[in-house]
C-alpha atoms as a PDB file:
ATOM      1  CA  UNK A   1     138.962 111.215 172.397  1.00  0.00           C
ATOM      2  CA  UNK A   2     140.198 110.752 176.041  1.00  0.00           C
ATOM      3  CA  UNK A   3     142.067 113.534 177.950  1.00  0.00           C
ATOM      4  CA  UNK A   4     143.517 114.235 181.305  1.00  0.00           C
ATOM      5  CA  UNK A   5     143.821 117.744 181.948  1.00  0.00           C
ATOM      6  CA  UNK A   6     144.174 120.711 185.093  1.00  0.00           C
ATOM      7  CA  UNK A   7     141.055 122.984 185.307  1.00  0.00           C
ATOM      8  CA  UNK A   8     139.231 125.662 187.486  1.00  0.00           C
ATOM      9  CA  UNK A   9     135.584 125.276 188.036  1.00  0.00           C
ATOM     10  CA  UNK A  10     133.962 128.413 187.293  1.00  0.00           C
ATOM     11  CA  UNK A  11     130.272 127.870 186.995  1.00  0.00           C
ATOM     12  CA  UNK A  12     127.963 125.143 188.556  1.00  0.00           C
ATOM     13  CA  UNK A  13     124.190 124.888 187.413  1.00  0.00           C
ATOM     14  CA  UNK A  14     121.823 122.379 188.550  1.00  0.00           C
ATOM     15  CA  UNK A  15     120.333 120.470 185.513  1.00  0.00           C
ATOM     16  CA  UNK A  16     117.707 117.962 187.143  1.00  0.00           C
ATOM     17  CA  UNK A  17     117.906 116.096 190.784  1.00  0.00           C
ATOM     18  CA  UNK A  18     121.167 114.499 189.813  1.00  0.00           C
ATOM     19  CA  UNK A  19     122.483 116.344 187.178  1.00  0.00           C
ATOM     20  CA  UNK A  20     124.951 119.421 186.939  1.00  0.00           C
ATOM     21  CA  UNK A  21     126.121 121.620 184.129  1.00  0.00           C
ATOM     22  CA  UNK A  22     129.698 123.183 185.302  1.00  0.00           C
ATOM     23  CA  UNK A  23     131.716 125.239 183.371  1.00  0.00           C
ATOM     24  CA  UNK A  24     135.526 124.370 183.372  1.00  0.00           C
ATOM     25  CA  UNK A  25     138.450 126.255 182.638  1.00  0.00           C
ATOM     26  CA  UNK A  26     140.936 123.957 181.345  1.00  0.00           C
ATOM     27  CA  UNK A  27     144.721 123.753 180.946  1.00  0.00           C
ATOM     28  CA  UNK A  28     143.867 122.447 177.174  1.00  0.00           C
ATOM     29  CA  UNK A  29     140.896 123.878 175.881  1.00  0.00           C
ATOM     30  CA  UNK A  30     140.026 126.623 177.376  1.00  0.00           C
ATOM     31  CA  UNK A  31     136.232 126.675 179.032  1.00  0.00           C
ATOM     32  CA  UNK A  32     134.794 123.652 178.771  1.00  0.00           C
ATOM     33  CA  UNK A  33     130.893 123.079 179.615  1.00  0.00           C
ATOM     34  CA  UNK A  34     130.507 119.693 181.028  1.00  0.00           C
ATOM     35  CA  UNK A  35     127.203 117.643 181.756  1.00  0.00           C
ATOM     36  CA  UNK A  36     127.913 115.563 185.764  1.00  0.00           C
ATOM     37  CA  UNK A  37     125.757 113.262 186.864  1.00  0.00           C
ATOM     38  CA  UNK A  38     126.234 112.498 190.315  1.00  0.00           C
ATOM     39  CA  UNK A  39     125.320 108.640 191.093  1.00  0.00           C
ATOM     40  CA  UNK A  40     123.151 108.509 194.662  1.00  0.00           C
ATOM     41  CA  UNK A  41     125.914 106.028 195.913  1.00  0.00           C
ATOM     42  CA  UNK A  42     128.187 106.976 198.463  1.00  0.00           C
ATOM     43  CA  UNK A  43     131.122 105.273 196.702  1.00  0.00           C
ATOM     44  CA  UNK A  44     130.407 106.994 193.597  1.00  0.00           C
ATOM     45  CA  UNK A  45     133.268 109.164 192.490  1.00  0.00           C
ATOM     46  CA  UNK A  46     131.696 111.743 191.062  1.00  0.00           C
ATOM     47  CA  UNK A  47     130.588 114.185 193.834  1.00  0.00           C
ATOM     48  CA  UNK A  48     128.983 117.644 194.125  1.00  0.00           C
ATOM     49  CA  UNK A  49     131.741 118.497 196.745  1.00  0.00           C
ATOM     50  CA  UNK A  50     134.516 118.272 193.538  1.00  0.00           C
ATOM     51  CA  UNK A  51     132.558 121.001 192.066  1.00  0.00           C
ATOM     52  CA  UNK A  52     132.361 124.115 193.814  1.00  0.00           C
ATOM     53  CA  UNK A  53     133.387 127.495 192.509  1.00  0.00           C
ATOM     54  CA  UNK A  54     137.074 127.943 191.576  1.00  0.00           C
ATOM     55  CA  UNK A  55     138.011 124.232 193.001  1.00  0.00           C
ATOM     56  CA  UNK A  56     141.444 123.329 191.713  1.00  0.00           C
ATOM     57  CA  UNK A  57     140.803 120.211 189.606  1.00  0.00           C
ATOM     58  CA  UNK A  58     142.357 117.016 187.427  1.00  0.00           C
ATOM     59  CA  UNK A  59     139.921 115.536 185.460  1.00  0.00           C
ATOM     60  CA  UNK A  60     139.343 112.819 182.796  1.00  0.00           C
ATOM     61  CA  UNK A  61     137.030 113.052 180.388  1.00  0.00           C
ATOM     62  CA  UNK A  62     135.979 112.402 176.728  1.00  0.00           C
ATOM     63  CA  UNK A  63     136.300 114.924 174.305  1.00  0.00           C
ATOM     64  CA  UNK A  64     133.790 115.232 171.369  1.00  0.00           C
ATOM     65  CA  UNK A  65     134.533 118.278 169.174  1.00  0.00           C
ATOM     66  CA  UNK A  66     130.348 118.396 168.156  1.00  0.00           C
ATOM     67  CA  UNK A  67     128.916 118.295 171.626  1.00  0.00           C
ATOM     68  CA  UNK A  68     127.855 121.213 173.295  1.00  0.00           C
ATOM     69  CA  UNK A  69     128.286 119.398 177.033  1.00  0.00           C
ATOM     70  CA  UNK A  70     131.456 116.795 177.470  1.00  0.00           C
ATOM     71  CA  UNK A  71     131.206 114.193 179.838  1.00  0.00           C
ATOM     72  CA  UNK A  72     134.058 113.595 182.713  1.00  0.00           C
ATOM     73  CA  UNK A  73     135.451 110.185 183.158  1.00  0.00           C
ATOM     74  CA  UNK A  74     136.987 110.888 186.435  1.00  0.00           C
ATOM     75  CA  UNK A  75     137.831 113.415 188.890  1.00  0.00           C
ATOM     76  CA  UNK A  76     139.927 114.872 191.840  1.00  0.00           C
ATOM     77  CA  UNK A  77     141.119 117.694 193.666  1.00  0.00           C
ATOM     78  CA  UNK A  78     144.827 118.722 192.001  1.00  0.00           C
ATOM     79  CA  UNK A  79     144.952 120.977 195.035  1.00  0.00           C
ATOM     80  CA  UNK A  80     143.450 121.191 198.240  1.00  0.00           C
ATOM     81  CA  UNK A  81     142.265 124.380 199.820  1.00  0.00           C
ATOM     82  CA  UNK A  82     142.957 125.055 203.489  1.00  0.00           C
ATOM     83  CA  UNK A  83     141.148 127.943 204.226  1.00  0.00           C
ATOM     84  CA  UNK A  84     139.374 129.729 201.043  1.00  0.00           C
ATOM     85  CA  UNK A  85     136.148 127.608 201.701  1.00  0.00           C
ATOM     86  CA  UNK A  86     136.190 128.360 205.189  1.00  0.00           C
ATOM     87  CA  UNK A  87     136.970 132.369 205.301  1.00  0.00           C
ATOM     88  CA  UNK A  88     134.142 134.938 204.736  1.00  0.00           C
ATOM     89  CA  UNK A  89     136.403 137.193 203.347  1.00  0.00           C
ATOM     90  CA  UNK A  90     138.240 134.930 201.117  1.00  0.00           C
ATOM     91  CA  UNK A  91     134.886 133.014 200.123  1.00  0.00           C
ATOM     92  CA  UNK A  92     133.607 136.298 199.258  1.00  0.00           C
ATOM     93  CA  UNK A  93     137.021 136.929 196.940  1.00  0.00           C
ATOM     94  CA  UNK A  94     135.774 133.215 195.701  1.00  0.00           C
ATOM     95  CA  UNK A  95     132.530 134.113 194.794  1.00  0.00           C
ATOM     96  CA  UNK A  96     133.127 137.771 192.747  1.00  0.00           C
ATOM     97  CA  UNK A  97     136.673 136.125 191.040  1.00  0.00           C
ATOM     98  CA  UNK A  98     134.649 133.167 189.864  1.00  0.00           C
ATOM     99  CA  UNK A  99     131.592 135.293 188.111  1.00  0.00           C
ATOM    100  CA  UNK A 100     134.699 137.616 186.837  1.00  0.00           C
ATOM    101  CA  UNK A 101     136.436 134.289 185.053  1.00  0.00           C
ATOM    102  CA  UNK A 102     133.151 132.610 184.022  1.00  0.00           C
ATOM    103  CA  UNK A 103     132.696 136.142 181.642  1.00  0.00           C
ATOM    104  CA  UNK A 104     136.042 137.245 181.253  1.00  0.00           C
ATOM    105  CA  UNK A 105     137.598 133.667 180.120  1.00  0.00           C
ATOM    106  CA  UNK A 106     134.702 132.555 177.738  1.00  0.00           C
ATOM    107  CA  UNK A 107     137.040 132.852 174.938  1.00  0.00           C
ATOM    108  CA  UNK A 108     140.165 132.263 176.095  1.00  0.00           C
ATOM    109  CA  UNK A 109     142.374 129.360 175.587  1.00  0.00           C
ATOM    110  CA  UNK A 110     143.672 127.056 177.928  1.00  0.00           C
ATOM    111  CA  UNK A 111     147.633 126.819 179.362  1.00  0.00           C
ATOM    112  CA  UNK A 112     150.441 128.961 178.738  1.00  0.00           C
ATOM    113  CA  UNK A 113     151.020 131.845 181.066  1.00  0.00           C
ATOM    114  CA  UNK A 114     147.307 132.458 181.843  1.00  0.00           C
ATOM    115  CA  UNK A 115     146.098 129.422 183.456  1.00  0.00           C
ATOM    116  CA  UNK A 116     149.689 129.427 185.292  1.00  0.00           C
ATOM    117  CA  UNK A 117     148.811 133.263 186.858  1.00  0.00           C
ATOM    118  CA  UNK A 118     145.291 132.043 188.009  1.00  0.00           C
ATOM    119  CA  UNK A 119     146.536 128.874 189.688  1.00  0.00           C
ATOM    120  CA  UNK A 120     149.448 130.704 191.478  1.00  0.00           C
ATOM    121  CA  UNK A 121     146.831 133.382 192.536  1.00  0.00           C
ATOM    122  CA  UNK A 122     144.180 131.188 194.147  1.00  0.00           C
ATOM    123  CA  UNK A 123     146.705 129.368 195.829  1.00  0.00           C
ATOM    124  CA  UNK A 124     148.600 132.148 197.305  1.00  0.00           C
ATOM    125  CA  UNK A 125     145.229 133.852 198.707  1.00  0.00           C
ATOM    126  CA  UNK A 126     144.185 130.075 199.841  1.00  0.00           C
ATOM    127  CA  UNK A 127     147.588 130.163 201.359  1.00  0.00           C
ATOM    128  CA  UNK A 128     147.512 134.230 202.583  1.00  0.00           C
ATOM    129  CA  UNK A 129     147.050 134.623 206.534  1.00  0.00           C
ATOM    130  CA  UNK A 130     146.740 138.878 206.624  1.00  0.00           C
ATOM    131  CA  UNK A 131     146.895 141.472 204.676  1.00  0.00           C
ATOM    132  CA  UNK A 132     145.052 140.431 201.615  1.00  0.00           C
ATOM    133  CA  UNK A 133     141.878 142.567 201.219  1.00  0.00           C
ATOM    134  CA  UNK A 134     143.121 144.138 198.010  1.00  0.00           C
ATOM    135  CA  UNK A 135     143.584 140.281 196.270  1.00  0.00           C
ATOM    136  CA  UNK A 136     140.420 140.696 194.191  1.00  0.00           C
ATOM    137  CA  UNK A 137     141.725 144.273 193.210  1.00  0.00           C
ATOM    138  CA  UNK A 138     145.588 143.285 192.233  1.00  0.00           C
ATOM    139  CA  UNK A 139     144.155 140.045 190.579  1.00  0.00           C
ATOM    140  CA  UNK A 140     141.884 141.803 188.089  1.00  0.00           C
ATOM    141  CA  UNK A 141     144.711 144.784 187.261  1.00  0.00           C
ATOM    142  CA  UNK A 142     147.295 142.102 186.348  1.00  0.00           C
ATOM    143  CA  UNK A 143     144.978 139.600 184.509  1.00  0.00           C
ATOM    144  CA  UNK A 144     144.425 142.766 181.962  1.00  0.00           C
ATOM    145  CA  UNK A 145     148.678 141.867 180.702  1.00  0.00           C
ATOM    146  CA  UNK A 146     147.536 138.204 179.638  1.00  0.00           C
ATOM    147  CA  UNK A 147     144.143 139.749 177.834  1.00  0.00           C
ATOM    148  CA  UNK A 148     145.995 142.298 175.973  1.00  0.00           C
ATOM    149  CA  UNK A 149     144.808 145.416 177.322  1.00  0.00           C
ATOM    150  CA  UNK A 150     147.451 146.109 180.279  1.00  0.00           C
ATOM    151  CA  UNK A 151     147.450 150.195 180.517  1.00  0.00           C
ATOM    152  CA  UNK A 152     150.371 151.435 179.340  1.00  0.00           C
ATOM    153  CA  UNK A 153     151.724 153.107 182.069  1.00  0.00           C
ATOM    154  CA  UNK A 154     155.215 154.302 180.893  1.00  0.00           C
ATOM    155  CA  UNK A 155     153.814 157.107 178.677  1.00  0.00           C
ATOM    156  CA  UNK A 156     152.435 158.524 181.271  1.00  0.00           C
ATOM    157  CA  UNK A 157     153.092 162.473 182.670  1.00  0.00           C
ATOM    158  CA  UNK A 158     151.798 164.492 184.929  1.00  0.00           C
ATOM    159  CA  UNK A 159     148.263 165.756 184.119  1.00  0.00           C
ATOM    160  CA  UNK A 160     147.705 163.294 181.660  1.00  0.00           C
ATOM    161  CA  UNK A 161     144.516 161.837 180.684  1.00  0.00           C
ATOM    162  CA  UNK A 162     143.444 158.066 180.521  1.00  0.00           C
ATOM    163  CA  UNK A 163     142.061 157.213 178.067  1.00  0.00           C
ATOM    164  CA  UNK A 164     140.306 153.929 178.946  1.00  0.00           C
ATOM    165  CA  UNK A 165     138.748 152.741 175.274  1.00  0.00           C
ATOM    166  CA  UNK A 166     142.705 152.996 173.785  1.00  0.00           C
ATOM    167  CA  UNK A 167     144.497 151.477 177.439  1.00  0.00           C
ATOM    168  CA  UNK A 168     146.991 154.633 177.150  1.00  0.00           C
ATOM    169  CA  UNK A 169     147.356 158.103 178.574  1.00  0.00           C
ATOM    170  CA  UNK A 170     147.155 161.344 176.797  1.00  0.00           C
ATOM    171  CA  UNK A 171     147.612 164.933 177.090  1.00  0.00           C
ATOM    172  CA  UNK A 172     143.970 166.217 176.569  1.00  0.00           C
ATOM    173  CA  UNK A 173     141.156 165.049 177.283  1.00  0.00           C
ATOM    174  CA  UNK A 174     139.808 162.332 174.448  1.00  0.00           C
ATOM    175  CA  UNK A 175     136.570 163.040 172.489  1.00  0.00           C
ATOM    176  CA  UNK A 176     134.587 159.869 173.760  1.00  0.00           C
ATOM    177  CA  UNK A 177     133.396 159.443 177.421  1.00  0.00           C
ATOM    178  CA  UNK A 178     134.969 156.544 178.080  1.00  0.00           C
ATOM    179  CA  UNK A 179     137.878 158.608 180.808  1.00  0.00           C
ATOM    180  CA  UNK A 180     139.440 159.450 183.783  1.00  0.00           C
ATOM    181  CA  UNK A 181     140.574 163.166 184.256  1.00  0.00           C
ATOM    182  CA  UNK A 182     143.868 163.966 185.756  1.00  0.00           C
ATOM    183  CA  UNK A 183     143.911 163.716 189.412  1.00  0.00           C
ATOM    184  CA  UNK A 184     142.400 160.308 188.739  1.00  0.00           C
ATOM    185  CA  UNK A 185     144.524 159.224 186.066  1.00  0.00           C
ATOM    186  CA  UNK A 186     147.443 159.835 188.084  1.00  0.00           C
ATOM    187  CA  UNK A 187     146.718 156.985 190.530  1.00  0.00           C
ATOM    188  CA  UNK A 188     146.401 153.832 187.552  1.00  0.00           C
ATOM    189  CA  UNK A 189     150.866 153.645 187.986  1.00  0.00           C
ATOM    190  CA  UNK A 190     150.413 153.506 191.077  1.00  0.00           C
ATOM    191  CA  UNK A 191     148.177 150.706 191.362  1.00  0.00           C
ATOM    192  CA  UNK A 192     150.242 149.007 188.380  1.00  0.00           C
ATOM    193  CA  UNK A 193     153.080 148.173 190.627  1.00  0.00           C
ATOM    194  CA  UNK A 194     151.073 146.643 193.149  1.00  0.00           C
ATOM    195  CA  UNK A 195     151.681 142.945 193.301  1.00  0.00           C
ATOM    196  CA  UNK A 196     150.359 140.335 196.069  1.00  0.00           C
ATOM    197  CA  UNK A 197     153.498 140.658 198.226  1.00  0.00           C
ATOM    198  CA  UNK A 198     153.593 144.685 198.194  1.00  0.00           C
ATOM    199  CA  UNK A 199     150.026 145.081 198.044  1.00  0.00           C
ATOM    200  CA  UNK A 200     149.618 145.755 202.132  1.00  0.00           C
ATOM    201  CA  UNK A 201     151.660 149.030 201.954  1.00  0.00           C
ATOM    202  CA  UNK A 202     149.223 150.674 200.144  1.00  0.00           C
ATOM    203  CA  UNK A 203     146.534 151.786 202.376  1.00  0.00           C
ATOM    204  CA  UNK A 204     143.022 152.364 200.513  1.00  0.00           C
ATOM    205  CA  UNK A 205     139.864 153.138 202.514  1.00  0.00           C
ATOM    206  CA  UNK A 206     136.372 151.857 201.220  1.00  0.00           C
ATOM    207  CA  UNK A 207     135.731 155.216 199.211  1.00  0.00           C
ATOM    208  CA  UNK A 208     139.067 154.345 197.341  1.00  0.00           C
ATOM    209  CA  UNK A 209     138.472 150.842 197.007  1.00  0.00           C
ATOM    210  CA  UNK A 210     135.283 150.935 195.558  1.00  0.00           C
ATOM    211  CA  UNK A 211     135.931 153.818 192.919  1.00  0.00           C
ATOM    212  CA  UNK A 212     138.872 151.528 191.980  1.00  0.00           C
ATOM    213  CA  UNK A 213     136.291 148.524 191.570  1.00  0.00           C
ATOM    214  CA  UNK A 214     134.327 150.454 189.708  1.00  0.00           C
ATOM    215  CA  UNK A 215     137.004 151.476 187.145  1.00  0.00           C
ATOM    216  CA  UNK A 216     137.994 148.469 186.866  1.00  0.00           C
ATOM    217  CA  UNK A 217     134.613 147.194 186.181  1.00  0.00           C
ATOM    218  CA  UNK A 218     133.899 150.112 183.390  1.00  0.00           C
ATOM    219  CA  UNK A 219     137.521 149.030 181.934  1.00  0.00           C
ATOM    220  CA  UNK A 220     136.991 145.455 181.249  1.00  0.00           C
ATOM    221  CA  UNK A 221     133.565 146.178 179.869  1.00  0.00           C
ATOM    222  CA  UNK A 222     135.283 147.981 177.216  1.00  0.00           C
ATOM    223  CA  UNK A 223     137.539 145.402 176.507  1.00  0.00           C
ATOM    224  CA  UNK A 224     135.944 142.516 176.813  1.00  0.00           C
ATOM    225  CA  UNK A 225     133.055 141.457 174.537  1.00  0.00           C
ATOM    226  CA  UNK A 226     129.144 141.102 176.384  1.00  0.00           C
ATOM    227  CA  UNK A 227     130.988 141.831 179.810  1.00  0.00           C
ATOM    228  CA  UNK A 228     127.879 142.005 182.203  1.00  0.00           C
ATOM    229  CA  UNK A 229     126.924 143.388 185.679  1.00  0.00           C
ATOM    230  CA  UNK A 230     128.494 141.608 188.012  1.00  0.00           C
ATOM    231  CA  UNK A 231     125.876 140.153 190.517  1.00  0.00           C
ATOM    232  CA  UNK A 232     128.544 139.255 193.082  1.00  0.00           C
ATOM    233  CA  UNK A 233     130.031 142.741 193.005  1.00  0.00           C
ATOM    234  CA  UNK A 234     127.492 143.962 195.816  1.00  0.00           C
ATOM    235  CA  UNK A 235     128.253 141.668 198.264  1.00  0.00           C
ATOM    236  CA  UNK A 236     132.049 142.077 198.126  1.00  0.00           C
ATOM    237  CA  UNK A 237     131.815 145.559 198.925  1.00  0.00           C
ATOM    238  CA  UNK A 238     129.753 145.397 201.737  1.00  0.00           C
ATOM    239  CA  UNK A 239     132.163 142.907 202.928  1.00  0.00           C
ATOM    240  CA  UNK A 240     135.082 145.103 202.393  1.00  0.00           C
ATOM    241  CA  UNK A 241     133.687 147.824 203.759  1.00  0.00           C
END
């Protein structure tokens, strides 16, 4: 069956000399492993260039419920990026967001609200000139209210616990090691209101940035089933730091 759909390249193996296996998250199904082969003619249409990490993409293809790899039709850019490519800083966002989706999205369907918030993002840092060093770090809090495990931040009170296996905070401290104590707990509100426009008035030095990271990290690989070690993770903070 023929489709035309939106997707975001997350993943892009090399198969054989002309050959690619890339992993697409699409607008209709979700992640979708395709098999490319990339004709040596210059007026081919199919391209390596189309298929870099977290390129914005339309794409025709045919869908076979059975097969493990689906073949593409037809391809092109549904948006063009005007600086992510070209930025360290923002290729280095690139690089860690597009390991993140590849694990975090495996089993997520396509559309709705979800694909909508990851377009919008990678378009707005694309489009960002300053101030966006904590992208990667507003990105990955937010993404948690389309995956079901947003913290619940309303509960909380002063000296509370949060308890990271159950998203919520409590009063004492919970019998599993899965944590943060107080003075730590404290900060998760405030980084729940931080959104890309207000996220410059919140100063964080590297110590703070990293710890956050690192929570973060721990969090989703609570929630989120076979969630790995990120390789990419390194080399953003040295970036950041």
């Amino acid at each position: 069956m023929q489709e035309k759909t939106q997707g975001v390249v997350l993943r892009t193996l090399k198969y054989n000399d002309n050959s690619l296996i890339v992993d697409i998250y699409t607008a209709t199904r979700g992640t979708v492993s395709f098999m490319v082969k990339l004709p040596k003619s210059r007026k081919a249409t199919l391209k390596g260039v189309f298929f870099r990490p977290l390129s914005i993409l339309e794409i025709d293809f045919d869908y076979r419920q059975k097969s493990a790899l689906q073949r593409i039709r037809d391809v092109r850019f549904d948006y063009t990026y005007q600086s992510l490519p070209y930025d360290p800083y923002k290729s280095s966002i690139a690089l860690f967001l597009a390991e993140f989706l590849c694990r975090v999205l495996k089993h997520e369907a396509g559309g709705g609200p979800l694909f909508s918030y990851i377009l919008y993002s990678l378009q707005w840092l694309d489009a960002s000139e300053r101030a966006f060093s904590n992208f990667h770090l507003v990105f990955i809090t937010r993404l948690t209210r389309f995956l079901g495990f947003y913290p619940n931040v309303e509960a909380w009170h002063e000296g509370d616990y949060f308890d990271m296996m159950n998203a919520c905070f409590v009063p004492s401290r919970p019998f599993h090691h899965a944590y943060l104590e107080p003075k730590e707990a404290a900060a998760i509100p405030i980084f729940m209101r931080m959104n890309y426009d207000s996220m410059r008035f919140f100063a964080m030095n590297r110590r703070e940035r990293e710890r956050y990271i690192e929570v973060l990290n721990d969090y989703y690989r609570l929630h989120v089933p076979e969630f790995p070690e990120l390789k990419s993770l390194d080399v953003l903070k040295e970036v950041f730091a």
